[in-house]
PDB file of N, CA and C in Angstrom:
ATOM      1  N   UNK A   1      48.387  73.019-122.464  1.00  0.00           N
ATOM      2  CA  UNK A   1      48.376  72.219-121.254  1.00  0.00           C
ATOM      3  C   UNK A   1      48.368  73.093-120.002  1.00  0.00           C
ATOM      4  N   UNK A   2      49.151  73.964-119.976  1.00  0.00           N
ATOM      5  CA  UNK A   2      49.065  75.522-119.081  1.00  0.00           C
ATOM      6  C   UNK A   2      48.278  75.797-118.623  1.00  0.00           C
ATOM      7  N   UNK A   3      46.942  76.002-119.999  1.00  0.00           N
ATOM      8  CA  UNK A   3      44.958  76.194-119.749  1.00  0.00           C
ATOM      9  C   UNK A   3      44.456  75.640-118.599  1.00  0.00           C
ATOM     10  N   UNK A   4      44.496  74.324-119.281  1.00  0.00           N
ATOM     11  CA  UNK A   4      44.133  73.338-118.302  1.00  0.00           C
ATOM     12  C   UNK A   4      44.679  73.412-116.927  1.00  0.00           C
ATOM     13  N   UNK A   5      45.737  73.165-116.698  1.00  0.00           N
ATOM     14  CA  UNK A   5      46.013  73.587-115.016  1.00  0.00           C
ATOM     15  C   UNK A   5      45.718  74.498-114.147  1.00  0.00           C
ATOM     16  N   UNK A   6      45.548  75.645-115.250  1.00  0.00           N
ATOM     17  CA  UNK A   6      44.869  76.708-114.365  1.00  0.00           C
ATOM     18  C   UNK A   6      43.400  77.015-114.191  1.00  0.00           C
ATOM     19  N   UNK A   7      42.475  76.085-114.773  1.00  0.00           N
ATOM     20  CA  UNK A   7      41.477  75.874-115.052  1.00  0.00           C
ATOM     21  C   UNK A   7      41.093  74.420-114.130  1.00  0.00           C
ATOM     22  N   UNK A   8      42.314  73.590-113.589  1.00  0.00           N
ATOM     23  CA  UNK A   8      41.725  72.775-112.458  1.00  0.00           C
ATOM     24  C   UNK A   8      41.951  73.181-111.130  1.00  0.00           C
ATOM     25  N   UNK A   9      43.281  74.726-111.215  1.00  0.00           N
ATOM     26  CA  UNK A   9      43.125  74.858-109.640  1.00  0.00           C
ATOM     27  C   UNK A   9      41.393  75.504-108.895  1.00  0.00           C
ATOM     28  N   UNK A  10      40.689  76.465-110.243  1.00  0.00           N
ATOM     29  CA  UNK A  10      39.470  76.583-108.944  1.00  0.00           C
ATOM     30  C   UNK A  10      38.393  75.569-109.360  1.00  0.00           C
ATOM     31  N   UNK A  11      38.601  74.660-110.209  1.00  0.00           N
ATOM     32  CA  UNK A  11      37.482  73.323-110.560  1.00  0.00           C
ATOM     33  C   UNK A  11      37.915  72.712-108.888  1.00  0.00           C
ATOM     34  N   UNK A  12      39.172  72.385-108.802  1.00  0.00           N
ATOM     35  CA  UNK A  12      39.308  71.598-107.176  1.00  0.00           C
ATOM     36  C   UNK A  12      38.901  72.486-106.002  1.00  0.00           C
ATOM     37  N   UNK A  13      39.195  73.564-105.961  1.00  0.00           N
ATOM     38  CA  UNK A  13      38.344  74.357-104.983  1.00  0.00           C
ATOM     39  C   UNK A  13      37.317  74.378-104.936  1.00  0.00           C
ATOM     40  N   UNK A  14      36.406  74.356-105.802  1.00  0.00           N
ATOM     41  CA  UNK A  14      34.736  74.606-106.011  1.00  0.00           C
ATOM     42  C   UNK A  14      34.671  72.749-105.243  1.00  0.00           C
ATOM     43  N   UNK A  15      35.162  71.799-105.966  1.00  0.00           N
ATOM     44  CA  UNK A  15      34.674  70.819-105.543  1.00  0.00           C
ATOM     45  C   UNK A  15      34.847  70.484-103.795  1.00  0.00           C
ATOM     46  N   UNK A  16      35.960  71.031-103.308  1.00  0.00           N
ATOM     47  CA  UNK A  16      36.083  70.896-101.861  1.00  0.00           C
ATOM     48  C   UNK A  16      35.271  71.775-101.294  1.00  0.00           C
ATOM     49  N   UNK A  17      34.860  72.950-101.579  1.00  0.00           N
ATOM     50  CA  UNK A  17      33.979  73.653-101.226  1.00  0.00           C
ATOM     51  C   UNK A  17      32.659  73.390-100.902  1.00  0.00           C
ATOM     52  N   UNK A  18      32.347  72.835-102.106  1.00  0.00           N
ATOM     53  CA  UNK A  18      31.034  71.620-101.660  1.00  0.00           C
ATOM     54  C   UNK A  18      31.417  70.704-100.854  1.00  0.00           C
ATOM     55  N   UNK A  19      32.049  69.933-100.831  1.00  0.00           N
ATOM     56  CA  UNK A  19      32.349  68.697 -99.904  1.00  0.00           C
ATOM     57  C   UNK A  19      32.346  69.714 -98.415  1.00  0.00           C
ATOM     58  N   UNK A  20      32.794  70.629 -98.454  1.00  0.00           N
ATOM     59  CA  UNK A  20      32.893  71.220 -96.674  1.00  0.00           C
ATOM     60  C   UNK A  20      32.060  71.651 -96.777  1.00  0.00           C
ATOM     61  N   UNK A  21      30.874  72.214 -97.152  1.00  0.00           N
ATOM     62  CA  UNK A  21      29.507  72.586 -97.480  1.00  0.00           C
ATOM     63  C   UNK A  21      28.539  71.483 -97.215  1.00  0.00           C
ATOM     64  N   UNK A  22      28.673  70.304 -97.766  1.00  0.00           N
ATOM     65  CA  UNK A  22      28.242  69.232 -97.069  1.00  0.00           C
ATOM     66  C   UNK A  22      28.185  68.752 -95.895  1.00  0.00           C
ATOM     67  N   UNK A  23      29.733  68.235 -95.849  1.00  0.00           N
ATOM     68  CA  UNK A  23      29.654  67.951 -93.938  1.00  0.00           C
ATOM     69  C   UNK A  23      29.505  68.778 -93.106  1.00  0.00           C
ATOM     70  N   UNK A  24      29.883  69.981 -93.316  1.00  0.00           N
ATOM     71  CA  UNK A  24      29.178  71.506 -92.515  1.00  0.00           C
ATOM     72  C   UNK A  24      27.672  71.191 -92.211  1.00  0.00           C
ATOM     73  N   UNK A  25      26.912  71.415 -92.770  1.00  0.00           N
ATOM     74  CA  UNK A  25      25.420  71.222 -92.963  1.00  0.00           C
ATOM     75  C   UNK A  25      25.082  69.907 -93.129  1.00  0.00           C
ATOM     76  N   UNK A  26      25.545  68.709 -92.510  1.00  0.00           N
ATOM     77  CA  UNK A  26      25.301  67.246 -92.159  1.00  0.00           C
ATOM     78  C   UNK A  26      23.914  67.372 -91.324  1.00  0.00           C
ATOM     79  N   UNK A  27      23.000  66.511 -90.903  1.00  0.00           N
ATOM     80  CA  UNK A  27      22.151  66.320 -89.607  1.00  0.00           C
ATOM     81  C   UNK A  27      23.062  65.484 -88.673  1.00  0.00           C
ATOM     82  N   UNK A  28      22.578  66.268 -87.789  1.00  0.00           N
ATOM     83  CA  UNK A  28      23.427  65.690 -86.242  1.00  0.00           C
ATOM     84  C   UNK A  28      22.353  65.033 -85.824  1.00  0.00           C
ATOM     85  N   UNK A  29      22.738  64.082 -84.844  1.00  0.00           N
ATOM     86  CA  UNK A  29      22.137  63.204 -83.642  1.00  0.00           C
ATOM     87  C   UNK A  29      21.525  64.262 -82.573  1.00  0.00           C
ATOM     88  N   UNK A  30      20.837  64.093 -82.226  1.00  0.00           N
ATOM     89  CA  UNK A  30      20.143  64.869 -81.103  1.00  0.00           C
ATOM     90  C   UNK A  30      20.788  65.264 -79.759  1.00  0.00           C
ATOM     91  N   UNK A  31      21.016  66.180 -79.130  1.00  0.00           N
ATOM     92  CA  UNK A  31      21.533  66.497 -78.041  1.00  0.00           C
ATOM     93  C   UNK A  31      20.418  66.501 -76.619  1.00  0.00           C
ATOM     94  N   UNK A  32      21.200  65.414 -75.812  1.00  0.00           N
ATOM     95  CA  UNK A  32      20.070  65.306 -74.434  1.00  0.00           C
ATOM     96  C   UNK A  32      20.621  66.585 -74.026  1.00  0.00           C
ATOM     97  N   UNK A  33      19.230  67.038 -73.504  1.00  0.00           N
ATOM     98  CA  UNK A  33      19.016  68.630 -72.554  1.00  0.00           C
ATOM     99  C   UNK A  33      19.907  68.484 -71.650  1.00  0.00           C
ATOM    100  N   UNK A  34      20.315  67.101 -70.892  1.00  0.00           N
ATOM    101  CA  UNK A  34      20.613  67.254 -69.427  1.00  0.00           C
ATOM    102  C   UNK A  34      22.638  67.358 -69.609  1.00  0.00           C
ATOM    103  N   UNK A  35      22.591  66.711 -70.752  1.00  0.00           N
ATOM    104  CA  UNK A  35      24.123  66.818 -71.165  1.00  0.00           C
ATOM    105  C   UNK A  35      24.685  68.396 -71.564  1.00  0.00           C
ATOM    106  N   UNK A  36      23.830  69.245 -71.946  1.00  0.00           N
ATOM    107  CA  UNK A  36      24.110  70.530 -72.914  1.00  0.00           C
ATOM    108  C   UNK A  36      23.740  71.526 -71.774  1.00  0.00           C
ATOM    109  N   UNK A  37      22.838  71.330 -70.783  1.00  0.00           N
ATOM    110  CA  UNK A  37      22.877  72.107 -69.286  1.00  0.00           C
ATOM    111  C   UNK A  37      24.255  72.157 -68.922  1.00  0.00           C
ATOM    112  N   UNK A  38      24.634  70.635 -68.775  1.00  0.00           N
ATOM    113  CA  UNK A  38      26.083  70.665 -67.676  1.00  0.00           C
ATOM    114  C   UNK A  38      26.950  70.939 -68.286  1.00  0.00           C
ATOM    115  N   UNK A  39      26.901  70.650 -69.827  1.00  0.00           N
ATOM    116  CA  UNK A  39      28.427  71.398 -70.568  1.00  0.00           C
ATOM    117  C   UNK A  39      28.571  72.934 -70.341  1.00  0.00           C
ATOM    118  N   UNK A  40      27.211  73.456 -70.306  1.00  0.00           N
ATOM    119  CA  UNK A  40      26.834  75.481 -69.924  1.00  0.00           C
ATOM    120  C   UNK A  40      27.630  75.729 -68.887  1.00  0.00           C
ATOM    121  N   UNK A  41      26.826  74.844 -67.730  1.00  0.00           N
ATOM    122  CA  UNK A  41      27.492  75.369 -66.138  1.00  0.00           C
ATOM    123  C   UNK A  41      28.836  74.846 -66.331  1.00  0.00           C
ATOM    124  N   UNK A  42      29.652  74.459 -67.070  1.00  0.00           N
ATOM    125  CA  UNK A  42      31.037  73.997 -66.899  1.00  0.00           C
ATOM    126  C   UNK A  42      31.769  75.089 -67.485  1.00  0.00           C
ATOM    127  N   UNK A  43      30.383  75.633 -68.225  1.00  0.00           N
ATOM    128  CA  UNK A  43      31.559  76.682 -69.347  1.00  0.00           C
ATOM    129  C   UNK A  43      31.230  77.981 -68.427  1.00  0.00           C
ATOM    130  N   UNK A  44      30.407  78.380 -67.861  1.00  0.00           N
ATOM    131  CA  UNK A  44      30.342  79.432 -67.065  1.00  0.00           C
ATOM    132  C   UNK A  44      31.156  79.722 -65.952  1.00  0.00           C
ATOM    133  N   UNK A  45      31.089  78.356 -65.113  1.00  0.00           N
ATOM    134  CA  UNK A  45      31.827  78.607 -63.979  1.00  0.00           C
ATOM    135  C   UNK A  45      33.273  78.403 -64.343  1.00  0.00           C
ATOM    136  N   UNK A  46      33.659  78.296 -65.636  1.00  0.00           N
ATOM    137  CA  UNK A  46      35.105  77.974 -66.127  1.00  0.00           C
ATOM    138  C   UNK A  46      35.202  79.991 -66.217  1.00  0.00           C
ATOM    139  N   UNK A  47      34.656  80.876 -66.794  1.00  0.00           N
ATOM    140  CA  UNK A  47      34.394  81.968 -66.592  1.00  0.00           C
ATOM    141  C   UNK A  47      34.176  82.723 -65.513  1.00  0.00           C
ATOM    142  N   UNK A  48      33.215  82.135 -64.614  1.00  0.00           N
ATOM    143  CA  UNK A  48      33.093  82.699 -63.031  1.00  0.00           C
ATOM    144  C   UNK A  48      34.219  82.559 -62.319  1.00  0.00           C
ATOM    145  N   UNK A  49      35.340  81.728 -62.471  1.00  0.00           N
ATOM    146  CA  UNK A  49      36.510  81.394 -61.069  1.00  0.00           C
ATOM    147  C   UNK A  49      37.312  82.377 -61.325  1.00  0.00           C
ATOM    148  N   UNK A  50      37.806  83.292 -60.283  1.00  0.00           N
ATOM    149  CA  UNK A  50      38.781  84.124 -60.114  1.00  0.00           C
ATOM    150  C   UNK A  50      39.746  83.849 -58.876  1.00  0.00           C
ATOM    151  N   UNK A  51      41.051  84.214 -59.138  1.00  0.00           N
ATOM    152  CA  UNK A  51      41.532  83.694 -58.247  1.00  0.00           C
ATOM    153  C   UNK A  51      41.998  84.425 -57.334  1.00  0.00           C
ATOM    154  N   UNK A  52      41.415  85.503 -57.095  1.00  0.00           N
ATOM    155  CA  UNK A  52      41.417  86.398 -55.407  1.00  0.00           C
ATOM    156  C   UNK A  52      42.718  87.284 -55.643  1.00  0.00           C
ATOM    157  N   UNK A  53      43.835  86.587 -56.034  1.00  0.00           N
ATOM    158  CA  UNK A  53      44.915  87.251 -55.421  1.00  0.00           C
ATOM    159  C   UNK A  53      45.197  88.287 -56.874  1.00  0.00           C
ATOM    160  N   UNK A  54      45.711  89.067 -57.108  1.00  0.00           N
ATOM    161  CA  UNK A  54      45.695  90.179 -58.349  1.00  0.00           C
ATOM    162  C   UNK A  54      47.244  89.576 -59.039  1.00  0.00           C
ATOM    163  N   UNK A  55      48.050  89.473 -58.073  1.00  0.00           N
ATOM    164  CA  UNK A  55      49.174  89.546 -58.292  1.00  0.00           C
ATOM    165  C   UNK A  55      49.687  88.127 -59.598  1.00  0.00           C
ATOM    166  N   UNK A  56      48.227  86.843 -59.389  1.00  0.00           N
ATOM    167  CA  UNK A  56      48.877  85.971 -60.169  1.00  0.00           C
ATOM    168  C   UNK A  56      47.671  86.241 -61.343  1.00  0.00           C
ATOM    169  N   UNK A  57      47.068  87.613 -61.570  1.00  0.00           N
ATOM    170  CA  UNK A  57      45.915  87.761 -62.538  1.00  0.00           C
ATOM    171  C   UNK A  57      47.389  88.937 -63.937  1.00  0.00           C
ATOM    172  N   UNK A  58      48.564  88.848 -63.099  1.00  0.00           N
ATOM    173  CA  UNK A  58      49.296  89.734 -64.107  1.00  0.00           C
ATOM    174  C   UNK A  58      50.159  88.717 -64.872  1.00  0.00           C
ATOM    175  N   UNK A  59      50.471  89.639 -66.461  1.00  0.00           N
ATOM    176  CA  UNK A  59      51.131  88.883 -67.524  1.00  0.00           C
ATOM    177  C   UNK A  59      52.206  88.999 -67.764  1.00  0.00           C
ATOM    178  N   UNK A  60      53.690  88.330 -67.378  1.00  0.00           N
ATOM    179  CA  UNK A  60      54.750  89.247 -67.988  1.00  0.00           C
ATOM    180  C   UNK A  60      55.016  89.696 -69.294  1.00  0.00           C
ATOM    181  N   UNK A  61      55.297  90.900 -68.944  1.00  0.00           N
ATOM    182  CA  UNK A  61      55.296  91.773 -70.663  1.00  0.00           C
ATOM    183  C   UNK A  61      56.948  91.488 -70.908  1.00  0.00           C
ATOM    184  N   UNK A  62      57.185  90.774 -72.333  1.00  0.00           N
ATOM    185  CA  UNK A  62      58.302  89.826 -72.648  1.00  0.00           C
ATOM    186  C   UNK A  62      59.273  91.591 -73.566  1.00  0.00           C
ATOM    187  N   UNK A  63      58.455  91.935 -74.092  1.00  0.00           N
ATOM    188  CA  UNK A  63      59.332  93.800 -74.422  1.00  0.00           C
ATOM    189  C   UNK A  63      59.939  94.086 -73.633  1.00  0.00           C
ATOM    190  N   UNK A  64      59.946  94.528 -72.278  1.00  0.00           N
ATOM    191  CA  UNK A  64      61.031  95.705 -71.462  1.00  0.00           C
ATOM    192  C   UNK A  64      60.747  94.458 -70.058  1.00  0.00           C
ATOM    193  N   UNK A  65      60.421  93.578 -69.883  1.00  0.00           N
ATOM    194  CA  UNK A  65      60.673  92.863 -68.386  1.00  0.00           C
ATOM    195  C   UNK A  65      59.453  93.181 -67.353  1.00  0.00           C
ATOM    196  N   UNK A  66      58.478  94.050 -67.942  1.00  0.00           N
ATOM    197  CA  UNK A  66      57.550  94.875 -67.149  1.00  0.00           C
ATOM    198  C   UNK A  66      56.546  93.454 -67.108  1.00  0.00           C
ATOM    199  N   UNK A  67      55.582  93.997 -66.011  1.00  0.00           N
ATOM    200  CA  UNK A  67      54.572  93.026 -65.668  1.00  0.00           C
ATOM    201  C   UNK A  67      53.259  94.223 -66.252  1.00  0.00           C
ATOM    202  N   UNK A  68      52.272  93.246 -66.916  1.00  0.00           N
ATOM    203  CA  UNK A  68      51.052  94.441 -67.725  1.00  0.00           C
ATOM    204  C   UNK A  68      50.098  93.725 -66.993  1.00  0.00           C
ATOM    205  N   UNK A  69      48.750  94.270 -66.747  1.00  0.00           N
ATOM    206  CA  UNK A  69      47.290  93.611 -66.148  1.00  0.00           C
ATOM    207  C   UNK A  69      46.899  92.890 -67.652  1.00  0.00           C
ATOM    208  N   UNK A  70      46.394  91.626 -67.386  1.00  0.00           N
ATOM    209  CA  UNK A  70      46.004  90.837 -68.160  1.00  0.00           C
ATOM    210  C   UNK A  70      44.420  91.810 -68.562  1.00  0.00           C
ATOM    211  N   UNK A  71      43.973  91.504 -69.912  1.00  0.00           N
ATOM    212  CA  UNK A  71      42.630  91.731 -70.450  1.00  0.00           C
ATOM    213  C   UNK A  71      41.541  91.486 -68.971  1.00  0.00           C
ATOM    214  N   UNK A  72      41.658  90.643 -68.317  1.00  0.00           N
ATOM    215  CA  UNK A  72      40.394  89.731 -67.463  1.00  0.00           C
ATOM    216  C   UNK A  72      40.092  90.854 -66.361  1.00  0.00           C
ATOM    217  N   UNK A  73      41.737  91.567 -65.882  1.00  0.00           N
ATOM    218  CA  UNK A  73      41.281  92.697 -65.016  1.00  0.00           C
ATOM    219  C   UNK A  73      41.144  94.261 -65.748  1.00  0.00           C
ATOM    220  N   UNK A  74      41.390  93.916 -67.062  1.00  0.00           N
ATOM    221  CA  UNK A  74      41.269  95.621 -67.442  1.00  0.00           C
ATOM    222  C   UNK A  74      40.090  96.199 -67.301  1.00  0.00           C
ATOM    223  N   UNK A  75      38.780  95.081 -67.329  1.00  0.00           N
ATOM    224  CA  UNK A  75      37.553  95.629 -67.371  1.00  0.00           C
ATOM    225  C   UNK A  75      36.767  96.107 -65.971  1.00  0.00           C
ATOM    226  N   UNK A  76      38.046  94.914 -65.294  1.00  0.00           N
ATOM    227  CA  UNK A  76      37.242  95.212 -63.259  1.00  0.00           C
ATOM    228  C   UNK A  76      37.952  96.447 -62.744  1.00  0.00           C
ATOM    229  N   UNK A  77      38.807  97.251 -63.434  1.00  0.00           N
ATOM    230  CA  UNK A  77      39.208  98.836 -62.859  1.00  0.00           C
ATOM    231  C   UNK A  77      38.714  99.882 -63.332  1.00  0.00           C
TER     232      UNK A  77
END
């Protein structure tokens, strides 16, 4: 009986595997151009806004009490 149980844990994996293999690779409904433009510019300018001042671009570092430059300005120095 042992066999068997260990012989349905990857029978149930294989079968969910397909099943998320399926709805993964479903056909979708079509996307209007004018909807998938404005989701872009929402996601860009969600990327473009900076907020001028440096001081609220820092992270407190929770180790020693120190304040560290966030990732966003490590690349603009």
């Amino acid at each position: 009986m042992s066999a068997l149980l260990w012989l349905a844990i990857p029978v149930v994996a294989v079968l969910l595997a397909v099943l998320w293999v399926m709805w993964a690779t479903r056909t979708r409904p079509p996307v209007d151009v004018h909807d998938s433009l404005e989701e872009r510019e929402r996601f860009k300018a969600a990327f473009d806004r900076r907020s001028g001042d440096p001081s609220k671009d820092r992270v407190p570092d929770r180790r020693r009490g120190r304040e560290r430059r966030s990732n966003r300005n490590r690349n603009a120095s």
